[in-house]
Structure formats: structure tokens, C-alpha cells
C-alpha atoms as a PDB file:
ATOM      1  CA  UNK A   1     -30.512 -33.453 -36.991  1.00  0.00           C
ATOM      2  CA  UNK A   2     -26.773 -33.883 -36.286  1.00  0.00           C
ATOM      3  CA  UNK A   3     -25.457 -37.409 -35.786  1.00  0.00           C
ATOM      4  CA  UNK A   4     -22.521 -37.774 -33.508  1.00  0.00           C
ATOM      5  CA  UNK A   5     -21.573 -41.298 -34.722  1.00  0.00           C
ATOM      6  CA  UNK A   6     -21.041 -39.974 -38.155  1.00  0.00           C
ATOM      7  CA  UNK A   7     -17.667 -39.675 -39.149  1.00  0.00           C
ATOM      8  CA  UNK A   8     -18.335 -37.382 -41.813  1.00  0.00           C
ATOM      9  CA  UNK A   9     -19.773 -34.623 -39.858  1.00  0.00           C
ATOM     10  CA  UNK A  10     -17.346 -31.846 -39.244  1.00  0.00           C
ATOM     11  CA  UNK A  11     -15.121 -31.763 -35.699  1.00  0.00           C
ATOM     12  CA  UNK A  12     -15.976 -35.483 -34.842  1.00  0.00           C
ATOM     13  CA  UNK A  13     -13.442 -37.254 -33.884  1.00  0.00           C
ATOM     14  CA  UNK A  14     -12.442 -40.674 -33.728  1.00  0.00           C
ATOM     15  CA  UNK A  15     -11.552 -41.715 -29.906  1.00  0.00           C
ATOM     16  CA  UNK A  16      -8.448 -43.344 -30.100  1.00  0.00           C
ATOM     17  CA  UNK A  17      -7.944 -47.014 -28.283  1.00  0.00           C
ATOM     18  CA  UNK A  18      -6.282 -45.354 -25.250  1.00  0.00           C
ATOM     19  CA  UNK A  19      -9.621 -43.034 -24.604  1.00  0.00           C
ATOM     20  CA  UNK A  20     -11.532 -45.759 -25.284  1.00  0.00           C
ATOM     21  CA  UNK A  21     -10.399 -48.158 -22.786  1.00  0.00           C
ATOM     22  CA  UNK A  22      -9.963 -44.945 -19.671  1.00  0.00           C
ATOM     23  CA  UNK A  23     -13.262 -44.250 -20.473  1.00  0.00           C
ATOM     24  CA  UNK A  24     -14.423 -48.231 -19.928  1.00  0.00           C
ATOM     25  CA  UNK A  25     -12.166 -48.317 -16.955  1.00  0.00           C
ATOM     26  CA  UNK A  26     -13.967 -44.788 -15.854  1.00  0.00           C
ATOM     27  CA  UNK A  27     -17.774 -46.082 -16.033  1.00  0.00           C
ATOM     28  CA  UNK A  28     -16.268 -49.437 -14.486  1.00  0.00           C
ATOM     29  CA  UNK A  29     -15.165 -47.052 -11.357  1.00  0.00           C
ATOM     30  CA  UNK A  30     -18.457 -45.420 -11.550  1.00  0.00           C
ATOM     31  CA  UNK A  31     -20.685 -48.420 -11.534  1.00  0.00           C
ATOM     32  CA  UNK A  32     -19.018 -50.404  -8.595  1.00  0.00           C
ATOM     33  CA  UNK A  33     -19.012 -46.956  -6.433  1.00  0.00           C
ATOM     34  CA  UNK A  34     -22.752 -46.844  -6.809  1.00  0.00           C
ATOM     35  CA  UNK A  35     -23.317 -50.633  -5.771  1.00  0.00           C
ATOM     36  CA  UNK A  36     -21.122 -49.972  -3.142  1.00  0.00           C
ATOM     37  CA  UNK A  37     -23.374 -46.732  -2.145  1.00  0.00           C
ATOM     38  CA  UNK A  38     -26.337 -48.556  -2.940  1.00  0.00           C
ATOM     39  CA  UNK A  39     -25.092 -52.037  -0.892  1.00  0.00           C
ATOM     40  CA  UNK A  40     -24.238 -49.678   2.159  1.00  0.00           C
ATOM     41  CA  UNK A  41     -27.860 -47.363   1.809  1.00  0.00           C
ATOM     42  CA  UNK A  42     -29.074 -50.988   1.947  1.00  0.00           C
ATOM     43  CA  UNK A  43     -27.292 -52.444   4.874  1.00  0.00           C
ATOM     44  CA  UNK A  44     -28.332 -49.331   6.810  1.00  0.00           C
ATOM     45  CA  UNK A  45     -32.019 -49.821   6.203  1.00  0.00           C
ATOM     46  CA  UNK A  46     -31.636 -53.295   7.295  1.00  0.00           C
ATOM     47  CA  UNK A  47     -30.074 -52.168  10.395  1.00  0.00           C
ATOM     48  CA  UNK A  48     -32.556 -49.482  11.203  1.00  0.00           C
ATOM     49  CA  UNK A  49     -35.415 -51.785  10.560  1.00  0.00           C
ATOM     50  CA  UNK A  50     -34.269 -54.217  13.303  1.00  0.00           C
ATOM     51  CA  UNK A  51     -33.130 -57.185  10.964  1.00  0.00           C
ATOM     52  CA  UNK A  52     -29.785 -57.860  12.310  1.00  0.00           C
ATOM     53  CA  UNK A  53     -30.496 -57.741  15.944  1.00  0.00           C
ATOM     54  CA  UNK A  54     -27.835 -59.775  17.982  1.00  0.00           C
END
């Protein structure tokens, strides 16, 4: 079974620091889109239900 954290297997390769921090900022972008999705889903049911009735 192949390893993909193992250097030594052939056409790995190293992500440089650049990759590395696009792809943190990338699953940062990710995660606060789905809390945002999941906050509004929320809000909706709340409103639907009758919980913020004026």
C-alpha cells in the first residue's frame, strides 16, 4: 500500500510554503461558507417554525 506522506515514493512532491498557506486560506474560505449556509438553513427553520414572531 502506497503512502502519500512518503517522500521517497516516486512523483511525490513536496508542497512548497506558498501552496501550503493558499490551500489553508482555501479550506478557511470553505469552512466559514458552510457556517454561513448552515447559520442561514438555521435562521430559516427558526423563522418557519414561528420563533421570531413580531
Amino acid at each position: 500500500m502506497s503512502d502519500p506522506m512518503n517522500p521517497e515514493i516516486s512523483g511525490y512532491v513536496e508542497p512548497t510554503k506558498a501552496e501550503l498557506s493558499a490551500r489553508k486560506n482555501r479550506n478557511r474560505a470553505i469552512a466559514l461558507g458552510l457556517f454561513g449556509f448552515v447559520a442561514l438553513v438555521f435562521t430559516i427553520m427558526l423563522l418557519k417554525m414561528g420563533y421570531f414572531k413580531p
